[in-house]
Protein backbone atom coordinates (compact mmCIF):
# COMPACT_ATOMS: atom_id res chain seq x y z
CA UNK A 1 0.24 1.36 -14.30
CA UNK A 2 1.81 -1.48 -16.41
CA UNK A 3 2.59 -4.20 -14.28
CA UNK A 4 6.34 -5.43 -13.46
CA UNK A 5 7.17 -8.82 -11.92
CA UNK A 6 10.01 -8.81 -9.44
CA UNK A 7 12.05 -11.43 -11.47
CA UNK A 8 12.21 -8.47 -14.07
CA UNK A 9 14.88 -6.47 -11.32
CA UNK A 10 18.79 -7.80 -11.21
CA UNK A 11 17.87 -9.38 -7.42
CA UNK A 12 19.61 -12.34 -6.15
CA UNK A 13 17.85 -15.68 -6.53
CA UNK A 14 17.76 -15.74 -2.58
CA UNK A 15 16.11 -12.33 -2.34
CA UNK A 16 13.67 -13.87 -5.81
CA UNK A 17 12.58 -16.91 -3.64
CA UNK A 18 11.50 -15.31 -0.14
CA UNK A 19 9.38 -12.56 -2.22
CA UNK A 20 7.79 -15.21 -4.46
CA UNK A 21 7.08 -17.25 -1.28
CA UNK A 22 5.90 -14.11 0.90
CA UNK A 23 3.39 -13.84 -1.84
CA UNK A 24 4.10 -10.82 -3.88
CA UNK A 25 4.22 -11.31 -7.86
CA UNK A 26 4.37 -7.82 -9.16
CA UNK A 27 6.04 -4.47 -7.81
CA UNK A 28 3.12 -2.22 -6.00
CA UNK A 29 3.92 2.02 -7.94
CA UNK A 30 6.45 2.99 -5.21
CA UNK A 31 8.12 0.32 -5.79
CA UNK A 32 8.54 -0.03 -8.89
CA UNK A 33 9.45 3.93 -8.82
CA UNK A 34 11.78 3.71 -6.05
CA UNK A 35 13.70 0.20 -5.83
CA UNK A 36 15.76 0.84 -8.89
CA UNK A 37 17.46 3.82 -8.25
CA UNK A 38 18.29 2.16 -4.77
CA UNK A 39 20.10 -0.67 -6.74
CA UNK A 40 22.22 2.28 -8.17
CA UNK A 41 23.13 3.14 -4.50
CA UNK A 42 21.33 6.84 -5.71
CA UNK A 43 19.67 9.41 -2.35
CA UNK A 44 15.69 9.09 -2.93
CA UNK A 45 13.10 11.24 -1.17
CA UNK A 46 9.90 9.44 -1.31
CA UNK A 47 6.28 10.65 -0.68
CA UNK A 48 3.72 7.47 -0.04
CA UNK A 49 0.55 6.84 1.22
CA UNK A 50 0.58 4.34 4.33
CA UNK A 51 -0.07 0.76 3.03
CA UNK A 52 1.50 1.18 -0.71
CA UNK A 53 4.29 -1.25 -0.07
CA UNK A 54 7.14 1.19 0.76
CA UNK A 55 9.10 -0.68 3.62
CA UNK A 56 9.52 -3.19 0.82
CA UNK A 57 10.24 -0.83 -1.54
CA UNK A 58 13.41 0.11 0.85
CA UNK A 59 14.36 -3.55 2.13
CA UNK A 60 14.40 -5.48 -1.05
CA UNK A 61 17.27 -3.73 -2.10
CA UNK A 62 19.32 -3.04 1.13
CA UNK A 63 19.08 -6.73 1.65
CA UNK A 64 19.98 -7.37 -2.00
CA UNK A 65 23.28 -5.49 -1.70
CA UNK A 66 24.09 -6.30 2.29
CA UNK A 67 27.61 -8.28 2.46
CA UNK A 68 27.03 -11.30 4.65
CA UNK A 69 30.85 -11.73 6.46
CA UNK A 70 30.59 -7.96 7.44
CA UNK A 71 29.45 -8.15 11.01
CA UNK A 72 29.46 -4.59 11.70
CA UNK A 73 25.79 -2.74 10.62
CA UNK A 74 25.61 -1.59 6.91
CA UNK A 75 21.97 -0.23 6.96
CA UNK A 76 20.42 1.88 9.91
CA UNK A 77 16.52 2.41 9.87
CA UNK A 78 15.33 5.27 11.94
CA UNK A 79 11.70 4.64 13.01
CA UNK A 80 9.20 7.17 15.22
CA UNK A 81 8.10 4.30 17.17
CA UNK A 82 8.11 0.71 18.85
CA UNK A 83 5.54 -1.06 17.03
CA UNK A 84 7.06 0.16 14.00
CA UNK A 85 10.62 -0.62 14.50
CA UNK A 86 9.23 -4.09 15.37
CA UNK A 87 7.03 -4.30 11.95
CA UNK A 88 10.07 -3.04 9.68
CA UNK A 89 12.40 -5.84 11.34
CA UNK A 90 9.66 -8.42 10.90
CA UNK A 91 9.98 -7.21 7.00
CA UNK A 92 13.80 -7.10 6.91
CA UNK A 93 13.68 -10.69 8.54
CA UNK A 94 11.28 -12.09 5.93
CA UNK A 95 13.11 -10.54 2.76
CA UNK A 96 16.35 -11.29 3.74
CA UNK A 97 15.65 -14.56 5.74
CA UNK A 98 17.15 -16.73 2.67
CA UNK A 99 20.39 -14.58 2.58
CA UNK A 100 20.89 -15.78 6.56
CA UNK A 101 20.57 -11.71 7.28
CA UNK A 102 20.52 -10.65 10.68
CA UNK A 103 18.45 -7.80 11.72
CA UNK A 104 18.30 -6.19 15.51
CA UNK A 105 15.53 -3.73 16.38
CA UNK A 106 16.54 -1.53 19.62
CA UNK A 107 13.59 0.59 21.35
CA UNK A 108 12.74 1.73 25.04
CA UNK A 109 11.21 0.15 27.31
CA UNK A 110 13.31 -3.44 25.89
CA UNK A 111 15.59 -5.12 27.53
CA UNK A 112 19.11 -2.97 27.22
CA UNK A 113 20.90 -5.88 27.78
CA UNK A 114 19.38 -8.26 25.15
CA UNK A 115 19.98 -5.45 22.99
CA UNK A 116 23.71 -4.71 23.43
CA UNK A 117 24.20 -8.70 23.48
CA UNK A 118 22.48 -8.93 19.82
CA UNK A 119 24.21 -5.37 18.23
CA UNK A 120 27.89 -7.00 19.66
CA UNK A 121 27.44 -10.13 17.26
CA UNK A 122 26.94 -9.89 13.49
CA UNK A 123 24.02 -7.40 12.75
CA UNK A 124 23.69 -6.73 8.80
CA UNK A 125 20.65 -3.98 9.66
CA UNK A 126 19.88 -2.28 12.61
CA UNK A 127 15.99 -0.54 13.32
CA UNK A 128 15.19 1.60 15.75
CA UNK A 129 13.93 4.21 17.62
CA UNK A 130 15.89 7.75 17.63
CA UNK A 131 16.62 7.71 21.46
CA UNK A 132 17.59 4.25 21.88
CA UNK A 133 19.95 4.32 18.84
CA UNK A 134 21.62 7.34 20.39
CA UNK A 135 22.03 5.33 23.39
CA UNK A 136 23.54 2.32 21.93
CA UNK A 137 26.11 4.89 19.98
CA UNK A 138 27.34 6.34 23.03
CA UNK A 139 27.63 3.34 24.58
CA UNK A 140 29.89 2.02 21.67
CA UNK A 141 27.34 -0.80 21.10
CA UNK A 142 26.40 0.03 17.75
CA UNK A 143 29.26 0.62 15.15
CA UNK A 144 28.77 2.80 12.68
CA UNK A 145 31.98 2.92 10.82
CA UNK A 146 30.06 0.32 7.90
CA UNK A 147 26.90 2.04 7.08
CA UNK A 148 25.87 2.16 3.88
CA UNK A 149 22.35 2.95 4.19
CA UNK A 150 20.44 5.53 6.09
CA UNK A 151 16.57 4.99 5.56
CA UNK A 152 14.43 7.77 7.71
CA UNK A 153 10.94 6.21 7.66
CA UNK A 154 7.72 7.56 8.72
CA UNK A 155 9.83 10.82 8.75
CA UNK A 156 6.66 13.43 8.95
CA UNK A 157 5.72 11.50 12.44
CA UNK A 158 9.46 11.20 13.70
CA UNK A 159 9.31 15.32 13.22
CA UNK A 160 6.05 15.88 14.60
CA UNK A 161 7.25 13.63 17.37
CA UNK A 162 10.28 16.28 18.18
CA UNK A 163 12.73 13.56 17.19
CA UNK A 164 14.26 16.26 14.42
CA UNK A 165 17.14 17.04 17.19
CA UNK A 166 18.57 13.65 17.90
CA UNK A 167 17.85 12.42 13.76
CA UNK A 168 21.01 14.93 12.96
CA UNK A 169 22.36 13.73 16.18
CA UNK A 170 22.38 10.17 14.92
CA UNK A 171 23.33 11.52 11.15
CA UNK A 172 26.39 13.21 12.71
CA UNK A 173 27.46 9.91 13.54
CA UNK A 174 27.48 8.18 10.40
CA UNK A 175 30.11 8.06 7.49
CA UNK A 176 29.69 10.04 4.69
CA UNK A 177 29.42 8.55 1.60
CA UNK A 178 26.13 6.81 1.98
CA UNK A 179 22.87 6.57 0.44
CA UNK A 180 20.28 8.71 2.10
CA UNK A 181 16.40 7.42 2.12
CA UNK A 182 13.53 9.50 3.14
CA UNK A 183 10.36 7.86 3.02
CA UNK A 184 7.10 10.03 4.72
CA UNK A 185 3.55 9.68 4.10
CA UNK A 186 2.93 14.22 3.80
CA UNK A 187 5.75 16.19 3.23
CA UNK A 188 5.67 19.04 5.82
CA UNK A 189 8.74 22.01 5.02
CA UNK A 190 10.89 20.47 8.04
CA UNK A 191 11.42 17.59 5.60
CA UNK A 192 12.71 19.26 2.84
CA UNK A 193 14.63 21.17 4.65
CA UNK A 194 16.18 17.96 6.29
CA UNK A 195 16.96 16.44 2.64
CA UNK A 196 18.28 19.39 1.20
CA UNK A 197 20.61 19.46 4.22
CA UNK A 198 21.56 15.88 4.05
CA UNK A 199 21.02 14.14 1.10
CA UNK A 200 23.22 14.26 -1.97
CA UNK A 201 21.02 15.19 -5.40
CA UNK A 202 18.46 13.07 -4.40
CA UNK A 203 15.75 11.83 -7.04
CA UNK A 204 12.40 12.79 -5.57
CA UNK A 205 9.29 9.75 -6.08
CA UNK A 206 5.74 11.16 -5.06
CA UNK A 207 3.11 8.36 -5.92
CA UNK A 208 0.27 10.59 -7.64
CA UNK A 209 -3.53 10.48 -6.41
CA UNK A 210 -4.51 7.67 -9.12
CA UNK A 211 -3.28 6.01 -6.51
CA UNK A 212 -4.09 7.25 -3.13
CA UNK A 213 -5.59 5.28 -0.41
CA UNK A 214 -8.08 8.37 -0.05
CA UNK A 215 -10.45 7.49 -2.88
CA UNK A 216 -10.72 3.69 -1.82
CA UNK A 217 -11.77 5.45 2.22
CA UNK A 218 -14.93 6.42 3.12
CA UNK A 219 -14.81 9.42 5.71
CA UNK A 220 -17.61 10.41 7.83
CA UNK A 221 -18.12 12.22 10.71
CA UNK A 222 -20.80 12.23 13.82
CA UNK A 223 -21.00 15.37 16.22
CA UNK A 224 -21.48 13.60 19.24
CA UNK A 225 -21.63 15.35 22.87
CA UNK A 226 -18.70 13.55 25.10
CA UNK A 227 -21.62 12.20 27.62
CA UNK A 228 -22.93 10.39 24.76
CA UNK A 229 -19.75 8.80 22.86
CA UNK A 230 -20.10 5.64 24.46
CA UNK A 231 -23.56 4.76 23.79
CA UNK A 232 -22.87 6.46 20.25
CA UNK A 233 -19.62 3.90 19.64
CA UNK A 234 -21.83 0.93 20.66
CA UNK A 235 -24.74 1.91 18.18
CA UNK A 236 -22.52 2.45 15.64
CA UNK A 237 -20.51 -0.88 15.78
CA UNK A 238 -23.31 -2.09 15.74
CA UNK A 239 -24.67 -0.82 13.15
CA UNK A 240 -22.01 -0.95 11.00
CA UNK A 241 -20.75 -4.44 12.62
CA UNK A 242 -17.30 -4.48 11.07
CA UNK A 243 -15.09 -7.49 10.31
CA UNK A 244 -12.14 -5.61 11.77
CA UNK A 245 -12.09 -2.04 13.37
CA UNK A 246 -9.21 0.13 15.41
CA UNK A 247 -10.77 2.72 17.59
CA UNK A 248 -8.33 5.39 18.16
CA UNK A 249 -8.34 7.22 21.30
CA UNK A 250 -6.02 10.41 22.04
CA UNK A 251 -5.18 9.30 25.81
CA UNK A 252 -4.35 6.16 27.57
CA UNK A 253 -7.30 6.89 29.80
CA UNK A 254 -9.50 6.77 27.08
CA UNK A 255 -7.93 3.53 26.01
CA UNK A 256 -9.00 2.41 28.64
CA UNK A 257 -12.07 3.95 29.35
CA UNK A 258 -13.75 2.45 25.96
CA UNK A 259 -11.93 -0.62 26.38
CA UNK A 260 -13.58 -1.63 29.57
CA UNK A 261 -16.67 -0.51 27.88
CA UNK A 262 -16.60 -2.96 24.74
CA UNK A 263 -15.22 -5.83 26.69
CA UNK A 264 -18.49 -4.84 29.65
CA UNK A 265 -20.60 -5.65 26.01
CA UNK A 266 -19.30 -8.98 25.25
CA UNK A 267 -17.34 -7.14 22.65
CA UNK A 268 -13.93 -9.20 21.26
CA UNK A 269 -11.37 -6.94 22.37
CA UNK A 270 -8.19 -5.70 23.01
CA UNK A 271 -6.28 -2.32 23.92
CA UNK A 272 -2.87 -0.77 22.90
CA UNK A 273 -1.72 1.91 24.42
CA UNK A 274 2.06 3.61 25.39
CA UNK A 275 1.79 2.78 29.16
CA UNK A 276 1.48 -1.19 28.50
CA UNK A 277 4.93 -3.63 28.56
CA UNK A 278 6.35 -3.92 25.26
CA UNK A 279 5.83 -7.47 25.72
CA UNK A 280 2.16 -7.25 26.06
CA UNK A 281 2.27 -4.89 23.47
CA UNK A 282 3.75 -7.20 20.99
CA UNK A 283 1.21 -10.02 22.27
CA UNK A 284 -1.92 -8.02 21.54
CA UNK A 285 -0.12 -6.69 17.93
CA UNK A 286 0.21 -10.61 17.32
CA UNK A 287 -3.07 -12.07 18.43
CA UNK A 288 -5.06 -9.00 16.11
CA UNK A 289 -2.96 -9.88 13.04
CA UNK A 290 -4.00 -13.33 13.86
CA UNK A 291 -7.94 -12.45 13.92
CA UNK A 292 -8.31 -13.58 18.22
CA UNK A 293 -10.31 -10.59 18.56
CA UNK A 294 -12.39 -7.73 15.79
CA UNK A 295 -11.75 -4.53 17.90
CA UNK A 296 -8.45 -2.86 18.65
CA UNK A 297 -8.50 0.01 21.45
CA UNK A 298 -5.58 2.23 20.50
CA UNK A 299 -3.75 5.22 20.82
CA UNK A 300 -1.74 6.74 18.07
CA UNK A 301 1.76 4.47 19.30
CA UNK A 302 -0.22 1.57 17.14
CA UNK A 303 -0.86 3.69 14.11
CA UNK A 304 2.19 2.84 13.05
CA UNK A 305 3.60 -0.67 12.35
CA UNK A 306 0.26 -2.07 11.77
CA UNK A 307 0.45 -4.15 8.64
CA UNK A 308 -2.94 -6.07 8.73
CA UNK A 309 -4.56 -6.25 5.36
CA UNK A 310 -8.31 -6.84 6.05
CA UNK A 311 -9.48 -3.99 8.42
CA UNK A 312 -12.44 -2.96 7.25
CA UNK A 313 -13.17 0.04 10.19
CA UNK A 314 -11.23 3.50 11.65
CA UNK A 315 -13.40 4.81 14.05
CA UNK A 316 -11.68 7.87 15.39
CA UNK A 317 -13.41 8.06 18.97
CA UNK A 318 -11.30 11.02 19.62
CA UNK A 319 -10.37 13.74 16.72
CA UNK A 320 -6.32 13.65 16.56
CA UNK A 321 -5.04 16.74 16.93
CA UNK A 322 -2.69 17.43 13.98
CA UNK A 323 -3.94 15.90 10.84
CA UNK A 324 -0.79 14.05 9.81
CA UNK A 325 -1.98 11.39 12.61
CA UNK A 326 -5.17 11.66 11.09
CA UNK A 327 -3.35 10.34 7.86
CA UNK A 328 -1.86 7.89 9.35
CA UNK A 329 -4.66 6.56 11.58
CA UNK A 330 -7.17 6.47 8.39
CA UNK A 331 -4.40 4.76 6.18
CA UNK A 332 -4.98 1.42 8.25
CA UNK A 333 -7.89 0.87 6.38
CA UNK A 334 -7.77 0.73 2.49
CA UNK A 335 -4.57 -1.30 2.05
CA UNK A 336 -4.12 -3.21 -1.11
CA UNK A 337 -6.53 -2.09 -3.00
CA UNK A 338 -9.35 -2.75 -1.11
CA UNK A 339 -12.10 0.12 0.38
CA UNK A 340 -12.95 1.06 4.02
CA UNK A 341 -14.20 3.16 6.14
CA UNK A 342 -13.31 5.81 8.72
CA UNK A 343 -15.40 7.38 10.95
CA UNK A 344 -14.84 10.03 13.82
CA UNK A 345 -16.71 11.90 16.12
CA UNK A 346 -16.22 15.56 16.91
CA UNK A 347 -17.09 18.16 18.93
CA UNK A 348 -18.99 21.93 17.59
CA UNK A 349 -15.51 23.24 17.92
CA UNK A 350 -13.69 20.98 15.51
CA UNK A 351 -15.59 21.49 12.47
CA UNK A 352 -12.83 23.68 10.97
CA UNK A 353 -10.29 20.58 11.97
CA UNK A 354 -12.78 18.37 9.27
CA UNK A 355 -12.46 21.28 7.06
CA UNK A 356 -8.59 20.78 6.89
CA UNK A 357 -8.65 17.13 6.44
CA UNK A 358 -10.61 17.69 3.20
CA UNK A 359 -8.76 20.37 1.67
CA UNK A 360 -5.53 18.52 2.62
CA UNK A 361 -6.85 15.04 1.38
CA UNK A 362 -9.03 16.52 -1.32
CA UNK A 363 -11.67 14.55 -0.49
CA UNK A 364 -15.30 14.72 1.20
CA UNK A 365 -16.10 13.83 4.81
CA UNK A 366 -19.40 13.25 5.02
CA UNK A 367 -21.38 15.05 7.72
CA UNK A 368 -23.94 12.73 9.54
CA UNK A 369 -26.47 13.14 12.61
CA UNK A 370 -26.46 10.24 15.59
CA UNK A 371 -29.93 10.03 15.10
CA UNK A 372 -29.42 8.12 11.85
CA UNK A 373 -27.96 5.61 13.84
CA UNK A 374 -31.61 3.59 14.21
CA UNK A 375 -30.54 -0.18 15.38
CA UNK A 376 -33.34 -2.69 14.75
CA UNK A 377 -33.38 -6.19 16.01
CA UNK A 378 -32.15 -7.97 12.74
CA UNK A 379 -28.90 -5.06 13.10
CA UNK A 380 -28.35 -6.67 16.63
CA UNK A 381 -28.78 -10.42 15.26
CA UNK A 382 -26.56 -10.15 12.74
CA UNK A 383 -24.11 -7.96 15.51
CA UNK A 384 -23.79 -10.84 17.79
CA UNK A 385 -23.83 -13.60 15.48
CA UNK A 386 -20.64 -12.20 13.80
CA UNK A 387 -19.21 -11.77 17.47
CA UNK A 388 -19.81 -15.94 18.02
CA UNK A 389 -18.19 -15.82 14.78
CA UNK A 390 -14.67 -17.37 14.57
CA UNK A 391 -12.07 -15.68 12.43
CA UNK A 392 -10.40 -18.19 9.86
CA UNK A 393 -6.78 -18.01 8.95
CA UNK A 394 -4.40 -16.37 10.44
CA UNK A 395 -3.67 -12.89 8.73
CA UNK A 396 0.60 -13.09 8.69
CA UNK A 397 2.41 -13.01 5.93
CA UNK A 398 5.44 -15.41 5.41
CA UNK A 399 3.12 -18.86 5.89
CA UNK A 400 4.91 -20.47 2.95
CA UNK A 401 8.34 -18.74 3.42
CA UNK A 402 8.13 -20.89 7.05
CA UNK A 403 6.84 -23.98 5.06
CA UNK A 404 10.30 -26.57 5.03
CA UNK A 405 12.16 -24.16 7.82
CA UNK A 406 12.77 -25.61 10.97
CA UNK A 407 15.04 -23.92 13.61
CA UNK A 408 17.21 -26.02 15.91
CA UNK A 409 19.36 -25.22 18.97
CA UNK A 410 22.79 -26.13 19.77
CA UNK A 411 24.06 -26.13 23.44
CA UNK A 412 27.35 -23.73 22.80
CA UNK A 413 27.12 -19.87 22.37
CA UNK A 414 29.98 -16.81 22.56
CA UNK A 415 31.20 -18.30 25.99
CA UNK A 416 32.63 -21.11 24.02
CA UNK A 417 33.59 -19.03 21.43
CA UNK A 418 31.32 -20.13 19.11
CA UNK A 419 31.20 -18.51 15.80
CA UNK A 420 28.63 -18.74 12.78
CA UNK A 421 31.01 -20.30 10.38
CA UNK A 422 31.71 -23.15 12.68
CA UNK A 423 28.15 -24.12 12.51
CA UNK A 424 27.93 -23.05 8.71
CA UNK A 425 31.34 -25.57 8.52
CA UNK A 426 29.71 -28.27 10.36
CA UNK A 427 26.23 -28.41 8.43
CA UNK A 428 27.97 -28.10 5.23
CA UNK A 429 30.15 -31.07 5.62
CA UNK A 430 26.64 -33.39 6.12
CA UNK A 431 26.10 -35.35 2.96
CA UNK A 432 23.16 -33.46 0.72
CA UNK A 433 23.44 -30.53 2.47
CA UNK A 434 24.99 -27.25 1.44
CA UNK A 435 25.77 -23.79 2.44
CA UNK A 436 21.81 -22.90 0.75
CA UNK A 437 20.14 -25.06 3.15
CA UNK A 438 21.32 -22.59 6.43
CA UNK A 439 19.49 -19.90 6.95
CA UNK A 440 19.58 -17.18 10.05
CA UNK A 441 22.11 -18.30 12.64
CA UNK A 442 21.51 -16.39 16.05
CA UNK A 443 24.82 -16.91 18.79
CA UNK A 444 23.72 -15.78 22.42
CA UNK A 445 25.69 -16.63 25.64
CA UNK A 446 25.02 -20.33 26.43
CA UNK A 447 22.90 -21.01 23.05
CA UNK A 448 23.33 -20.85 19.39
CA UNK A 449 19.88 -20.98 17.08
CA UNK A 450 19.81 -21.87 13.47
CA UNK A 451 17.60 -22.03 10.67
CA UNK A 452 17.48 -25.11 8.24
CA UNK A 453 15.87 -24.52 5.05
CA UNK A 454 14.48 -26.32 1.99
CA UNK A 455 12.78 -29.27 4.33
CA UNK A 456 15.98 -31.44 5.38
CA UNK A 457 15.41 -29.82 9.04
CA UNK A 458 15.01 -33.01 10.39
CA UNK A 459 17.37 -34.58 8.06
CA UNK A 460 20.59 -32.34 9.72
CA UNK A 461 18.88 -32.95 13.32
CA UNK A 462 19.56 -36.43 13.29
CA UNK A 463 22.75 -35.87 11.68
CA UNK A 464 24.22 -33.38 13.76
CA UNK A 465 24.09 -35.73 16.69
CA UNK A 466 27.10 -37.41 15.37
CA UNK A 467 28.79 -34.51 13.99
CA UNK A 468 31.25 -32.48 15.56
CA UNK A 469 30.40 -28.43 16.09
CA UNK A 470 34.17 -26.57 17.13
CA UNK A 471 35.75 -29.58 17.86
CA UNK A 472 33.23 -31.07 20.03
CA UNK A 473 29.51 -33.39 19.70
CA UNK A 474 26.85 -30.71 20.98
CA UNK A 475 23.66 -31.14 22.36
CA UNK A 476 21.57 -30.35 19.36
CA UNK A 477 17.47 -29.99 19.43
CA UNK A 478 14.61 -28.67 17.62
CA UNK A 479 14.11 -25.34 19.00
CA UNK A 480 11.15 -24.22 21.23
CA UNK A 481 12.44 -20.09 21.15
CA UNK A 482 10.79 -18.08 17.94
């Protein structure tokens, strides 16, 4: 595939700047397949592998055409679940961060309140979770009347999920002329019936097997006896002693069954699972992408919204049971280019299960016996010397798109009527500084929080404590909330 560079696409210079300083020079396939006929405002039904760059491929141009004033939500993203509504905001925020663009994620198990409070003021894009966006609807806490993008992401998992009901629920609700997105890893026949019933002659992308996460994957498979998985996960970690690994489990209990396990061994680990606080939840997401810890206890809620580049290990300790999961539990490992492996056990029963993964991925698993898991001592030395071992770096994107930002607070928030362009009227008026240098302004109750770009952060700090915000000198300080 010939390379393009995103300064090649008709993108403003904002958009230009926080993709050059996220890191990304050229346009991954389904990108460069799919982000132009978005541009033209044109339906697109696209069929990607997990980790080619779609969510990109989808919020580069939404926040490219977004109109900052409107305050009511132009672009709704449907998501199957928490982690990834919180992963596709995280993207929205970095892309459009330079544009001062404003995106709310709603899900369960969050604080409704918070929620409603952030949806009431100016929210460009709007991510969430089919039953929580429903709510906020009824509830007249999420307008509608201004969307201009519907993006349905993950859609084969929001079906499998039995979301298909309250989607068309949700697309009831939502103007007609828009532009219709469909992005899914497999293409199951609820799908296309879903676009054909929706979308309006949509142009169809399906990134070919040239470039399929599949060939850069390993996939083998133990039969292993359920008395003997334990023992069997700890030889082959061992073993195989990888940099980074998710074990996926199909239960909670199992969570945290092998959790308990690992962490008995000295292991450095953590566990994921639906039944956790979405606060913890986010915590553990954080400190993995940040390399605190190698092993990641999960169940399928985390195979999606996972964006860490460098995990080198899928063990599947329990066999999903429909192989979309599968695809999507696999398809953390592999990403950008680079190989992996993934490994499950499985019982006599489920051989035809394996059988289906390979004619459905078109590729081998390769059948292996526990007793070729022999451990000597230098497998065990090496083991626990890479456990003493201290990850370096962190592994987020968006280092240098933080580099010269600095956030500050201002004492005054909606309950004395303060608005964004009072504080975009304020900082503008400082000598040296324009309308460029503000970036995301957040207005709660008591509290407003804004962004100051380009490195004169400290610059408007000292300033502002002799300028007048609405009329009035505020209390103004560098800000401690993220």
């Amino acid at each position: 595939m010939k390379e393009v560079e995103f300064n090649k696409l008709k993108l403003k210079k904002e958009i230009l700047k926080a993709i050059d300083l996220l890191g990304y020079k050229t346009l991954t396939k389904v990108q460069k397949e799919t982000i132009p006929y978005i541009l033209e405002e044109k339906d697109v039904v696209v069929k990607s592998e997990t980790g080619s760059g779609k969510t990109l491929a989808f919020a580069i141009p939404i926040c490219n055409d977004v109109v900052w004033d409107e305050r009511s939500p132009q672009a709704l993203v449907i998501v199957p679940t928490r982690e990834l509504a919180i992963q596709v905001k995280k993207d929205f925020f970095e892309v459009g961060r330079l544009r001062r663009l404003k995106t709310v994620d709603i899900y369960g198990k969050s604080p409704y309140m918070k929620q409603e409070t952030a949806l009431k003021a100016r929210a460009h894009v709007v991510v969430g979770t089919p039953g929580r966006i429903i709510d906020h609807i009824e509830r007249g806490n999420l307008r509608t009347d201004k969307i201009k993008y519907l993006v349905l992401d993950e859609s084969d998992e929001m079906l499998n999920m039995g979301f298909l009901d309250q989607v068309e629920t949700i697309i009831e609700n939502l103007p007609k002329n828009r532009t219709n997105l469909l992005f899914s890893a497999t293409m199951p026949e609820d799908i296309e019936k879903l676009s054909s019933k929706y979308m309006n002659n949509p142009k169809y992308v399906e990134i070919e097997s040239n470039e399929n996460a599949f060939d850069r994957i390993e996939q083998i498979a133990y039969k292993v006896e359920a008395s003997n998985k334990l023992d069997t996960l700890k030889n082959l970690t061992i073993l195989e002693n990888p940099d980074n690994c998710i074990v996926f489990c199909n239960t909670r209990d199992a969570v945290e069954e092998v959790y308990s396990y690992l962490d008995e061994n000295d292991y450095k680990v953590d566990k994921i699972h639906g039944g956790m606080e979405q606060d913890d939840r986010t915590k553990v997401m954080q400190d993995f992408k940040m390399g605190k810890f190698r092993y990641l206890v999960a169940t399928d809620v985390a195979a999606r919204g996972i964006d860490v580049e460098d995990i080198t290990h899928v063990i599947n300790y329990d066999i999903p049971r429909d192989i979309e999961p599968y695809i999507h539990r696999i398809g953390r490992t592999g990403r950008k280019k680079k190989t992996g492996k993934a490994i499950s056990f499985y019982r006599n029963n489920q051989g035809k299960y394996l059988s289906e993964v390979e004619s459905y991925t078109g590729r081998k698993i390769i059948k292996k016996d526990i007793s070729e898991l022999t451990i000597e001592d230098e497998n065990i030395k090496d083991f626990e010397e890479k456990m003493r071992e201290k990850q370096v770096g962190a592994r987020l994107k968006g280092k240098e798109l933080n580099k010269g930002i600095i956030k500050l607070h201002i004492n005054a928030g909606k309950k004395t009527k303060m608005r964004a362009g009072d504080i975009v009227g304020a900082i503008s008026n400082i000598d040296g500084v324009s309308a460029e240098d503000i970036g995301v302004i957040d207005i709660i109750p008591v509290s407003s929080f804004v962004e100051i770009l380009n490195g004169k952060g400290e610059y408007v700090l000292k300033e502002l404590q002799k300028v007048k915000i609405k009329g009035r000198i505020r209390n103004v300080t560098k800000a401690t909330r993220q």
